[in-house]
Protein backbone atom coordinates (compact mmCIF):
# COMPACT_ATOMS: atom_id res chain seq x y z
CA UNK A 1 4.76 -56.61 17.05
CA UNK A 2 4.80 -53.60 14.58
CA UNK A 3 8.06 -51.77 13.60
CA UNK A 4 8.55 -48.87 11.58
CA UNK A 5 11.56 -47.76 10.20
CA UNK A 6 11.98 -44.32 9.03
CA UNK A 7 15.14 -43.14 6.97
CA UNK A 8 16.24 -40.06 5.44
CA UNK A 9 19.53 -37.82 4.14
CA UNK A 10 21.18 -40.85 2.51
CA UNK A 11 21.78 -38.38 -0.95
CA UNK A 12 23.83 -35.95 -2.36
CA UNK A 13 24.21 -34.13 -5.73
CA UNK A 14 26.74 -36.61 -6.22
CA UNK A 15 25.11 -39.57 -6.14
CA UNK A 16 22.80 -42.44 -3.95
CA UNK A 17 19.39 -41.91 -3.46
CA UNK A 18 17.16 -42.82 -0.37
CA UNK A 19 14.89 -44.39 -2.43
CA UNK A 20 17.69 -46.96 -3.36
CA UNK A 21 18.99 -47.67 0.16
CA UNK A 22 15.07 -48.16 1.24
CA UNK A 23 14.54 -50.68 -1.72
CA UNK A 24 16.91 -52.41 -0.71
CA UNK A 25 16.09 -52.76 2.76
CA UNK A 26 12.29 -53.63 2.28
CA UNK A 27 13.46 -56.11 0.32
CA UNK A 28 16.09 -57.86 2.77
CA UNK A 29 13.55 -57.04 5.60
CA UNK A 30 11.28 -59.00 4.18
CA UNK A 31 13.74 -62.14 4.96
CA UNK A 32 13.37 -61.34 8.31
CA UNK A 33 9.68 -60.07 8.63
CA UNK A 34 6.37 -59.63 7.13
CA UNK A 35 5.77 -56.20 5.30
CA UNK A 36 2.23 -54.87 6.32
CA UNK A 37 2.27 -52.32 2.77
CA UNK A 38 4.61 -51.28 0.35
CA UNK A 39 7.60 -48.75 1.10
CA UNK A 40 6.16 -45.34 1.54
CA UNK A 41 8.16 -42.49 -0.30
CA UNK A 42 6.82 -38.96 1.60
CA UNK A 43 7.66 -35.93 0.38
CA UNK A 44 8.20 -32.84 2.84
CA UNK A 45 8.76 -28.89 2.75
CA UNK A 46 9.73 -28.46 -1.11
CA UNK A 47 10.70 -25.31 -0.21
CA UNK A 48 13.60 -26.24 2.44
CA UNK A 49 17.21 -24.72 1.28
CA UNK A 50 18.97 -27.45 2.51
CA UNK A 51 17.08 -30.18 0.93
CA UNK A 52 18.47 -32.74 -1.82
CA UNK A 53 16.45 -32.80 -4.57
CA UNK A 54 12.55 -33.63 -3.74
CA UNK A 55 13.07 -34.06 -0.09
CA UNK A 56 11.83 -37.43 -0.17
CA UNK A 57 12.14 -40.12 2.94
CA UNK A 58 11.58 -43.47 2.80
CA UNK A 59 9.68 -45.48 5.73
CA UNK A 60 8.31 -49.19 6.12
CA UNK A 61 6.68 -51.04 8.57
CA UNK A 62 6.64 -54.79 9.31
CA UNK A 63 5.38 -57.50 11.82
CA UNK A 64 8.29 -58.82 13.70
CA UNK A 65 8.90 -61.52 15.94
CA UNK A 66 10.08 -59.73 18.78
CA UNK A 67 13.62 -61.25 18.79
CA UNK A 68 14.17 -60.62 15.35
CA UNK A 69 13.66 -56.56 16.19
CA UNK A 70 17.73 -56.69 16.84
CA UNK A 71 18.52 -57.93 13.40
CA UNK A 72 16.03 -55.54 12.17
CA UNK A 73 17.71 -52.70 13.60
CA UNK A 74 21.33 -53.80 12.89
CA UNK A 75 20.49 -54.38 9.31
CA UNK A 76 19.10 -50.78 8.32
CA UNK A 77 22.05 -49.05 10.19
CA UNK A 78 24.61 -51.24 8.59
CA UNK A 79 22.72 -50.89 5.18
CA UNK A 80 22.95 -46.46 5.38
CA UNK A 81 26.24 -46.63 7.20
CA UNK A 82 27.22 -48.17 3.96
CA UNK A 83 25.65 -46.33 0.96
CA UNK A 84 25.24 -43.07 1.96
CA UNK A 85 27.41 -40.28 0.57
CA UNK A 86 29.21 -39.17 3.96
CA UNK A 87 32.00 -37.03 1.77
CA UNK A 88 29.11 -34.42 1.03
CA UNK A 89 28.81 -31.80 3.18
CA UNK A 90 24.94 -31.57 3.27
CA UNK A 91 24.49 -35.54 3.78
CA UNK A 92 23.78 -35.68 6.93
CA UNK A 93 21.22 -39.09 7.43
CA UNK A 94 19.17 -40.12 9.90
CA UNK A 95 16.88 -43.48 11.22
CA UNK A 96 14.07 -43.79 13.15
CA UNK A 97 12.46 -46.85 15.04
CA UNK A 98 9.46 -47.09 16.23
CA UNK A 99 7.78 -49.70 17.46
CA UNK A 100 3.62 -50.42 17.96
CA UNK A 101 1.27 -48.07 16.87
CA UNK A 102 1.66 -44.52 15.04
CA UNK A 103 1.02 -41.73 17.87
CA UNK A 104 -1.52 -38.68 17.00
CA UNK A 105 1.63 -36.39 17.94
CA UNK A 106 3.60 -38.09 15.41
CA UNK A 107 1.20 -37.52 13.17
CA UNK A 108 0.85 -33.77 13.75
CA UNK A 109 4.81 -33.31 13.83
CA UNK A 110 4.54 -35.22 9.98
CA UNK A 111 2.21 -32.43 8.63
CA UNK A 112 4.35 -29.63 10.10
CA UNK A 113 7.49 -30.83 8.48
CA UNK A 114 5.45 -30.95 5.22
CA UNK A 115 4.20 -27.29 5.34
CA UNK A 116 6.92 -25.50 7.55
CA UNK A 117 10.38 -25.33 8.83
CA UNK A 118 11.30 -27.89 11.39
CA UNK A 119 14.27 -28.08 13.15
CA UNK A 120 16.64 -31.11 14.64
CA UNK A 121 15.76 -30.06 18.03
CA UNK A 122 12.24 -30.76 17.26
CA UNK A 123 12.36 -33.93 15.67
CA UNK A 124 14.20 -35.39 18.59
CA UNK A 125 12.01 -33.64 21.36
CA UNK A 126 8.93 -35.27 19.52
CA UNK A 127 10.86 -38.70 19.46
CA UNK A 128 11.69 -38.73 22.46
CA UNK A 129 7.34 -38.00 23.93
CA UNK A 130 6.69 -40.64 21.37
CA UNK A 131 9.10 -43.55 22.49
CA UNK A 132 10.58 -43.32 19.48
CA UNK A 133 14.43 -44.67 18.70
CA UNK A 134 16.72 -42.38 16.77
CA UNK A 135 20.09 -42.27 15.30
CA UNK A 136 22.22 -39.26 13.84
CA UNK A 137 24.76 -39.38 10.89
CA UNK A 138 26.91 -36.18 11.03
CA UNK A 139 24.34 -33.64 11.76
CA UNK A 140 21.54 -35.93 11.41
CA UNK A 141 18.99 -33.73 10.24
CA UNK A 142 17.72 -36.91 8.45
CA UNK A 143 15.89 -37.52 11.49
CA UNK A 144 13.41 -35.53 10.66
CA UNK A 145 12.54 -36.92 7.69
CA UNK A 146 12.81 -40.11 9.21
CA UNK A 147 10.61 -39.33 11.71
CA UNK A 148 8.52 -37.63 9.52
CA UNK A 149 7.47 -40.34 7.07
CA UNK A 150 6.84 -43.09 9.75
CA UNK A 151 3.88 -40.23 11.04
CA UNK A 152 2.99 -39.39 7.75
CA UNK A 153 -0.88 -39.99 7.61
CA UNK A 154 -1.10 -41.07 3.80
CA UNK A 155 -4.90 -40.53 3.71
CA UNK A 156 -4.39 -39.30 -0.32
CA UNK A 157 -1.79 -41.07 -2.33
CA UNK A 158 -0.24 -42.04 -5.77
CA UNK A 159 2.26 -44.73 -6.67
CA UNK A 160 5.75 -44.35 -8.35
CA UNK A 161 7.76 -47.03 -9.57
CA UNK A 162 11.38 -46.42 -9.63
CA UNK A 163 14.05 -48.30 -11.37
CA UNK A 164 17.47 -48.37 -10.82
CA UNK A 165 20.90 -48.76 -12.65
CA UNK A 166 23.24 -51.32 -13.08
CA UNK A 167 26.64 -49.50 -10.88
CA UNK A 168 28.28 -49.85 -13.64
CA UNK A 169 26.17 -47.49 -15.25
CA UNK A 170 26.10 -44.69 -12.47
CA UNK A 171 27.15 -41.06 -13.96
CA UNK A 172 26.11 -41.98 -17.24
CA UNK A 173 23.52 -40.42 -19.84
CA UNK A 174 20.58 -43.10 -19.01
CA UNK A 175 19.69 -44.94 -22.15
CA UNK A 176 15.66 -45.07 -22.61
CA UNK A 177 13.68 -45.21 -25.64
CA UNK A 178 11.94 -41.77 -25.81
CA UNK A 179 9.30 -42.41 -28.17
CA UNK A 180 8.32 -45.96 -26.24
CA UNK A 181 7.80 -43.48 -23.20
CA UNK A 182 5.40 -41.76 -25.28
CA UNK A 183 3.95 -44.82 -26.63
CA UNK A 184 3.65 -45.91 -23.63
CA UNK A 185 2.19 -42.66 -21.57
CA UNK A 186 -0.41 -42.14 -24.62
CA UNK A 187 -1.95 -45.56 -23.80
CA UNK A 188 -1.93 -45.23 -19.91
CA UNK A 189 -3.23 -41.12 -19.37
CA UNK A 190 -4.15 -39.88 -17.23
CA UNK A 191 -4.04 -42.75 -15.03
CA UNK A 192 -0.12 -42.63 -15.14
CA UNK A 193 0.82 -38.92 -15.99
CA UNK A 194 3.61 -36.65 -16.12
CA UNK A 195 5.33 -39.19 -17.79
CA UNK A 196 6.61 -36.58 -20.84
CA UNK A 197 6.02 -33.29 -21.94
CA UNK A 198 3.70 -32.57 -24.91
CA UNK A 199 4.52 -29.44 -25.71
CA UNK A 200 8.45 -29.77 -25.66
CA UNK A 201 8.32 -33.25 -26.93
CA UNK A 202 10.61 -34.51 -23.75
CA UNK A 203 10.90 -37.10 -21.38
CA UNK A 204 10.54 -36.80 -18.04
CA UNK A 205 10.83 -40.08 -15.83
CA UNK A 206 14.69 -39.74 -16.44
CA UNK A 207 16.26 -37.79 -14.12
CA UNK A 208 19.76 -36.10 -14.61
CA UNK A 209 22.09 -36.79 -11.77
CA UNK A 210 24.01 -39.21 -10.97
CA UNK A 211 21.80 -41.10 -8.64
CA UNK A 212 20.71 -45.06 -9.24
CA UNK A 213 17.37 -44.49 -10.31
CA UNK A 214 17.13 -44.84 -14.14
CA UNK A 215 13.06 -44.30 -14.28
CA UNK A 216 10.20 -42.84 -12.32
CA UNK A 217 6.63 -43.92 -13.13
CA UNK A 218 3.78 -42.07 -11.46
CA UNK A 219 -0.11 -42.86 -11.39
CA UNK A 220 -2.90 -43.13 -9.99
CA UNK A 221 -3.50 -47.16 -10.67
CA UNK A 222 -0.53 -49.05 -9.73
CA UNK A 223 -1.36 -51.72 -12.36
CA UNK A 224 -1.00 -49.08 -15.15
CA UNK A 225 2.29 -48.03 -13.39
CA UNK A 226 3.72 -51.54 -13.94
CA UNK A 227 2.89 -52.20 -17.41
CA UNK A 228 3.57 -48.57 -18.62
CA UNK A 229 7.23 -49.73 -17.19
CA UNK A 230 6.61 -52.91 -19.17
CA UNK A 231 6.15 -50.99 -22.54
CA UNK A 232 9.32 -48.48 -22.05
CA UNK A 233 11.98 -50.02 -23.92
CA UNK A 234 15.45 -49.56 -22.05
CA UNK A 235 19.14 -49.28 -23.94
CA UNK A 236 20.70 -50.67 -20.32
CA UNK A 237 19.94 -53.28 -18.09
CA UNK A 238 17.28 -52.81 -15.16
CA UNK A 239 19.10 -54.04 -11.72
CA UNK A 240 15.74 -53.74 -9.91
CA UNK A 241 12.39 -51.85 -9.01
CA UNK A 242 10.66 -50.72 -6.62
CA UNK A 243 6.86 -49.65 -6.37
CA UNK A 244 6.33 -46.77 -3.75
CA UNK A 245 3.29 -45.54 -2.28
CA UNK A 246 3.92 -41.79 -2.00
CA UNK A 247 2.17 -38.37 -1.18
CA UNK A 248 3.24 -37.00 -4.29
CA UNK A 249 0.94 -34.83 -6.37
CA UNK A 250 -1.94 -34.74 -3.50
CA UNK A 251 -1.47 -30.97 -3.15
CA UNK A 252 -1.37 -32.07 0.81
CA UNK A 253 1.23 -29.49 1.28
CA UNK A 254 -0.84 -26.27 0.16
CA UNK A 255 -2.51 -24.63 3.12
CA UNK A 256 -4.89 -21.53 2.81
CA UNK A 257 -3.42 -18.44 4.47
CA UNK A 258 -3.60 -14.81 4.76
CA UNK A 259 -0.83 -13.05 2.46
CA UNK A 260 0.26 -11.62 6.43
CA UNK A 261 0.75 -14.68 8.04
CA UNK A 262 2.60 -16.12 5.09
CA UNK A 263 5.79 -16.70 6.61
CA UNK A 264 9.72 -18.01 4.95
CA UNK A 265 9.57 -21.88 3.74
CA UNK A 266 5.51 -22.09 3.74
CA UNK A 267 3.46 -23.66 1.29
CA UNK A 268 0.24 -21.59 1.14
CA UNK A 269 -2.94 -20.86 -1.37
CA UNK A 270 -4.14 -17.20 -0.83
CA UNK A 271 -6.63 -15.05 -2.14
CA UNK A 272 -5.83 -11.31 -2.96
CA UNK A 273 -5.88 -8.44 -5.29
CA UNK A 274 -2.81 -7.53 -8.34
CA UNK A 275 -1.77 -4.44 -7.17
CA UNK A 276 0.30 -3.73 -10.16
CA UNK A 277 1.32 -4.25 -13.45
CA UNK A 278 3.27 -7.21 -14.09
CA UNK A 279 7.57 -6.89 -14.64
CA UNK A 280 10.54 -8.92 -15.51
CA UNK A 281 13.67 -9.55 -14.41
CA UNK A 282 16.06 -12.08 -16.35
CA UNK A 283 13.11 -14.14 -18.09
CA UNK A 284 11.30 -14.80 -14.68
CA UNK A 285 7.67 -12.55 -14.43
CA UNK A 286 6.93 -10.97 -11.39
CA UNK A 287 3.97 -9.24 -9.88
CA UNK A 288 2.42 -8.07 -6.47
CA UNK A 289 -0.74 -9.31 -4.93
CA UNK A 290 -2.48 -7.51 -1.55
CA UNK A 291 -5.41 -8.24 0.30
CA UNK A 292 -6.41 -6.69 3.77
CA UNK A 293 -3.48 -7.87 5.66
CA UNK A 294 -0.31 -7.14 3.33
CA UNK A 295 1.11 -7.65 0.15
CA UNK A 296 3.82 -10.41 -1.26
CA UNK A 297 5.33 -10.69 -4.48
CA UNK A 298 4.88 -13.38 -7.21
CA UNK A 299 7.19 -14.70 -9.55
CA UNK A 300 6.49 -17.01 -12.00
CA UNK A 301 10.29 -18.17 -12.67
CA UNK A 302 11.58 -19.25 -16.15
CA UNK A 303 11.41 -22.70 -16.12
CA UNK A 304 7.47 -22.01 -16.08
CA UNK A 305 7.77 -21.28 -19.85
CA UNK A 306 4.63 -20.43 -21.38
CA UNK A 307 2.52 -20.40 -18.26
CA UNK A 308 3.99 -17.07 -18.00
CA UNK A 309 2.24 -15.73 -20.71
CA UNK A 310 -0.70 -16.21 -18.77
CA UNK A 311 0.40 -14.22 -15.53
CA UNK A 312 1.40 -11.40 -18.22
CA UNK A 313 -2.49 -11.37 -18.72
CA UNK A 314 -2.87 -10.38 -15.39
CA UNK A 315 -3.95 -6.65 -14.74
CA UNK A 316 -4.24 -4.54 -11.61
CA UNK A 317 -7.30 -4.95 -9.67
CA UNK A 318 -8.15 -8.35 -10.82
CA UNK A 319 -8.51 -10.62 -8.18
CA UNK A 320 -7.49 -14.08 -8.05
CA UNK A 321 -6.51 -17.20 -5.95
CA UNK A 322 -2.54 -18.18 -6.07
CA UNK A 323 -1.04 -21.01 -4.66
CA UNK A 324 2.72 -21.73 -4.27
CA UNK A 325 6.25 -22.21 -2.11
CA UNK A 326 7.38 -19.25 -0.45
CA UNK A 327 10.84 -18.56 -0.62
CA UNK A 328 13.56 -15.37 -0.41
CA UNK A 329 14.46 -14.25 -3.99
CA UNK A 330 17.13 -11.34 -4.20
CA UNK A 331 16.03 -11.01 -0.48
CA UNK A 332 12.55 -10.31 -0.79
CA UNK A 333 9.64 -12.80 0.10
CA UNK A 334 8.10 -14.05 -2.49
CA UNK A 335 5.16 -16.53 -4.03
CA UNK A 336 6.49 -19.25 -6.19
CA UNK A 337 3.13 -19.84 -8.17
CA UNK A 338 2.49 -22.79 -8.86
CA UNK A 339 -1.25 -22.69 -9.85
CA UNK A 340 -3.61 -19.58 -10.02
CA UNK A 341 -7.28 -19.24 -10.74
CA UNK A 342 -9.03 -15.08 -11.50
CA UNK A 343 -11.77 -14.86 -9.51
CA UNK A 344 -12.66 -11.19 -10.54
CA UNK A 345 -11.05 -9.66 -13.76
CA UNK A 346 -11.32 -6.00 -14.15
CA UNK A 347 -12.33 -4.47 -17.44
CA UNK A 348 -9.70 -4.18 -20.36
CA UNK A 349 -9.64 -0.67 -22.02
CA UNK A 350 -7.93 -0.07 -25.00
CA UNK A 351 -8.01 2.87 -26.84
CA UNK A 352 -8.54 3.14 -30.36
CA UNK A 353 -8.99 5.34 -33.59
CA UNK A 354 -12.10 6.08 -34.56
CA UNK A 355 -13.44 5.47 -38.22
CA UNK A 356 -12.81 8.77 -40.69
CA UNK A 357 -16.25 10.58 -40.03
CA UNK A 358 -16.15 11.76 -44.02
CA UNK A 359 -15.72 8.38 -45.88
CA UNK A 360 -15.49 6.02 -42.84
CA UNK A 361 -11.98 4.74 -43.84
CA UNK A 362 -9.30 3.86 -41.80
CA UNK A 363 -7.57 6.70 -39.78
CA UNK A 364 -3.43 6.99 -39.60
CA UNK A 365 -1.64 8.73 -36.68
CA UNK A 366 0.66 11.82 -38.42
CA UNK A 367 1.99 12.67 -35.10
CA UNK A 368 -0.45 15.34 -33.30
CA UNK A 369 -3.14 14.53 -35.96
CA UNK A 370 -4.75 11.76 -37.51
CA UNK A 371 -5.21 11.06 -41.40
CA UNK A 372 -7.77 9.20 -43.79
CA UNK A 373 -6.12 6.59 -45.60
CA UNK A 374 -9.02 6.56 -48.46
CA UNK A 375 -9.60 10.20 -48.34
CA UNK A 376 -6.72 12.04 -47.15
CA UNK A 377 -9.06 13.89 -44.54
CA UNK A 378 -7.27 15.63 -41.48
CA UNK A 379 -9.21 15.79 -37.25
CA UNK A 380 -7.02 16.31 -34.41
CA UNK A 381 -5.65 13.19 -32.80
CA UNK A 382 -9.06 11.88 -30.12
CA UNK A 383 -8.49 8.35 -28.97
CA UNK A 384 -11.75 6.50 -28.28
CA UNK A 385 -11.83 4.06 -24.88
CA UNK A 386 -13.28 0.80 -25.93
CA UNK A 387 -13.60 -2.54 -23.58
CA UNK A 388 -11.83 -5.52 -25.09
CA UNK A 389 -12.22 -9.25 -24.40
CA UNK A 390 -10.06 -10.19 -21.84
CA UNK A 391 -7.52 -13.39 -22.51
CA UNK A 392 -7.91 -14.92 -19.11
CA UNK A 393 -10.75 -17.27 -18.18
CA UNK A 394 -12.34 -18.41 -14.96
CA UNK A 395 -10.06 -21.62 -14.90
CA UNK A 396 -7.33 -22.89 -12.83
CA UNK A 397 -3.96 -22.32 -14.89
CA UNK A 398 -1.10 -24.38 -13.57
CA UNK A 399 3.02 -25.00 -14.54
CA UNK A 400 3.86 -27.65 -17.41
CA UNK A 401 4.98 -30.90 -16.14
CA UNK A 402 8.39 -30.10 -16.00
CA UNK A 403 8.12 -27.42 -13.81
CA UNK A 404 5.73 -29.30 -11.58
CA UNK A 405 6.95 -29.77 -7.85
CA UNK A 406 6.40 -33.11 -6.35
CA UNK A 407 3.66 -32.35 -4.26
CA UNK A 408 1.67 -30.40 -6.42
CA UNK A 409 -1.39 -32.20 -7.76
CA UNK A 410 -1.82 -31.83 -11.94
CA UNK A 411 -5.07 -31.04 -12.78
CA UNK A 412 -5.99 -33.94 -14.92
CA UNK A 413 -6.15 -35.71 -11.48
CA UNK A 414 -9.61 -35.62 -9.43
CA UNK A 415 -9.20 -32.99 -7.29
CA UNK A 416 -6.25 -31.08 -8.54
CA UNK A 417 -8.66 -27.70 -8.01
CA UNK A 418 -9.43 -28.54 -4.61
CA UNK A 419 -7.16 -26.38 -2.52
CA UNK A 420 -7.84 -23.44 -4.78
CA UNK A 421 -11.34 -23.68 -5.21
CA UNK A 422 -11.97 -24.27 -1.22
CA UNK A 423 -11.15 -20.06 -1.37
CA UNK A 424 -13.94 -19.18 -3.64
């Protein structure tokens, strides 16, 4: 028979990671019964408050003898009753069982906890129609996630390979050769990406906290995943590794919309008009866009770097395609852009001094008048309007890597332009 196991909320700022807890499990399972795939890590709603990091649950499935589904069970609960961090006010796990095939319903519930808010209520209503077996931690909002990534139908995926620490080692700086991960990334692109940044000259499969994991590889080609982890040269021992299948970077989570149906928590790609010029607020760049059924701001936040220098290139009336989280900042809605192609861009006008009409030199403004450089002759101060290249071009322009949400699909990828182009 088939089981799937489902779990989710293990984490905390402090420490653990799901990821760890469900490595471990497939691979004690796997004592007990045969894996059909590997470990699925599914991202949901990015834009959840409540969330740990990048919202990421963990499910498996496996053929069982039917009186080893006992063990089965006992095993996982004993496994997160042990590692998760229960002092943490915002831990609050969850497991799911599930037993023979993967319900349509399931399914449908998977993609609404990717692009909207879901609630505890709902997760267990929808395990209950599907016959599905649940347990709560706490609060146990971790059933949804659980639930969730058992559903999840991983038509588009990517691998990641995840590493973890020695204990010992938890809470410290991780010790990795940085220019092996370059090394290493130069020879494998873009089949394993994301891997550093090129522009800031940093590496980015390290995370920060004080989690287990001590890498994360992504790719496309899980074979280049492995041996890019091959040619990274550690400073600390590797304890183990896990390869994932996951719905990272498949953009699954973007969903076009009207800017008036946009609603708190959604993921969304809409098409609409700048209906101003562009301001700033504490580093982050802001900006409105309308179309015939309301208006929402955009921010392009400050750890977006330089691609805010091209939203500053944005000018009222152009029209483009924007797709992003949308969130409450300083208590008004707004579009966390991720990505945004121009569609239409209006004409730049500058205006400029003309040419001295005595001696054709260059003209200097005196205040109300203007003034030949070469031939010191006076004319009252006329401005000429002249159309000037504009900056922008009809491409998509998305964050740097380091900026880049989980889901979000980089555009070196095959169809990392899909969700915006489908609007043109």
């Amino acid at each position: 028979m088939l089981i799937h196991i489902g779990i989710d909320d293990t984490d905390s700022p402090n420490g653990m990671c799901t990821t760890y807890v469900g490595a471990l499990l497939y691979r004690e399972l796997s004592r007990l019964a045969e894996p059909l795939d590997l470990p699925r890590l599914i991202r949901l709603n990015p834009n959840i408050p409540y969330k740990t990091r990048g919202n990421g649950a963990v499910a498996m499935t496996f053929r069982a003898d039917e009186e080893s589904v006992p063990e089965i069970k006992d095993t996982v609960l004993f496994y997160v009753s042990q590692l998760a961090e229960f002092e943490h006010e915002n831990t609050n796990p969850g497991v799911v069982f599930l037993e023979g095939e993967v319900p349509n319903e399931l399914k449908e519930f998977s993609l609404k906890a990717l692009r909207e808010h879901v609630t505890i209520e709902e997760a267990e209503e929808v395990a209950r129609e599907v016959g599905a077996e649940y347990f709560k931690f706490k609060l146990g909002r971790g059933v949804i996630g659980s639930l969730a990534a058992i559903g999840y139908p991983l038509e588009r995926f990517t691998y990641e390979l995840l590493a973890y620490r020695e204990r010992e080692y938890w809470g410290t700086e991780r010790r990795v050769n940085g220019e092996s991960v370059f090394l290493a990334d130069r020879w494998a692109y873009p089949f394993s990406y994301d891997n550093v940044d090129p522009y800031k000259r940093s590496v980015l499969i390290t995370p920060h906290g004080k989690d287990p994991v001590l890498v994360g590889i992504r790719g496309v080609d899980k074979a280049k995943v492995l041996q890019v982890f091959e040619r990274v040269e550690f400073g600390e021992p590797v304890a183990f590794y896990q390869l994932y299948k996951t719905n990272q970077n498949t953009d699954d989570h973007l969903v076009p919309k009207k800017i008036g149906k946009l609603k708190l928590y959604d993921s969304a790609v809409v098409r609409g008009r700048v209906a101003g010029p562009y301001w700033e607020r504490g580093r982050h760049v802001f900006f409105e866009l309308e179309d015939e059924t309301g208006k929402i701001r955009v921010a392009a936040f400050e750890p977006t770097k330089k691609f805010r220098n091209w939203v500053r290139k944005l000018l009222p009336g152009d029209e483009i395609i924007a797709a992003g989280g949308i969130k409450e900042h300083e208590g008004v809605l707004t579009l966390n852009l991720e990505k945004f192609y121009p569609v239409k861009l209006v004409p730049k006008v500058e205006y400029q001094k003309p040419r001295c009409p005595k001696c054709g030199g260059t003209m200097k403004s005196k205040g109300d008048y203007l003034k030949c450089k070469r031939c010191g002759y006076r004319m009252p101060k006329e401005l000429i309007p002249a159309e000037v290249p504009r900056e922008l071009e009809k491409k998509i322009y998305e964050v740097p890597p380091d900026a880049r949400k989980h889901l979000s699909r980089p555009l070196v990828l095959p169809g990392g332009e899909d969700r915006i182009l489908n609007l043109l």
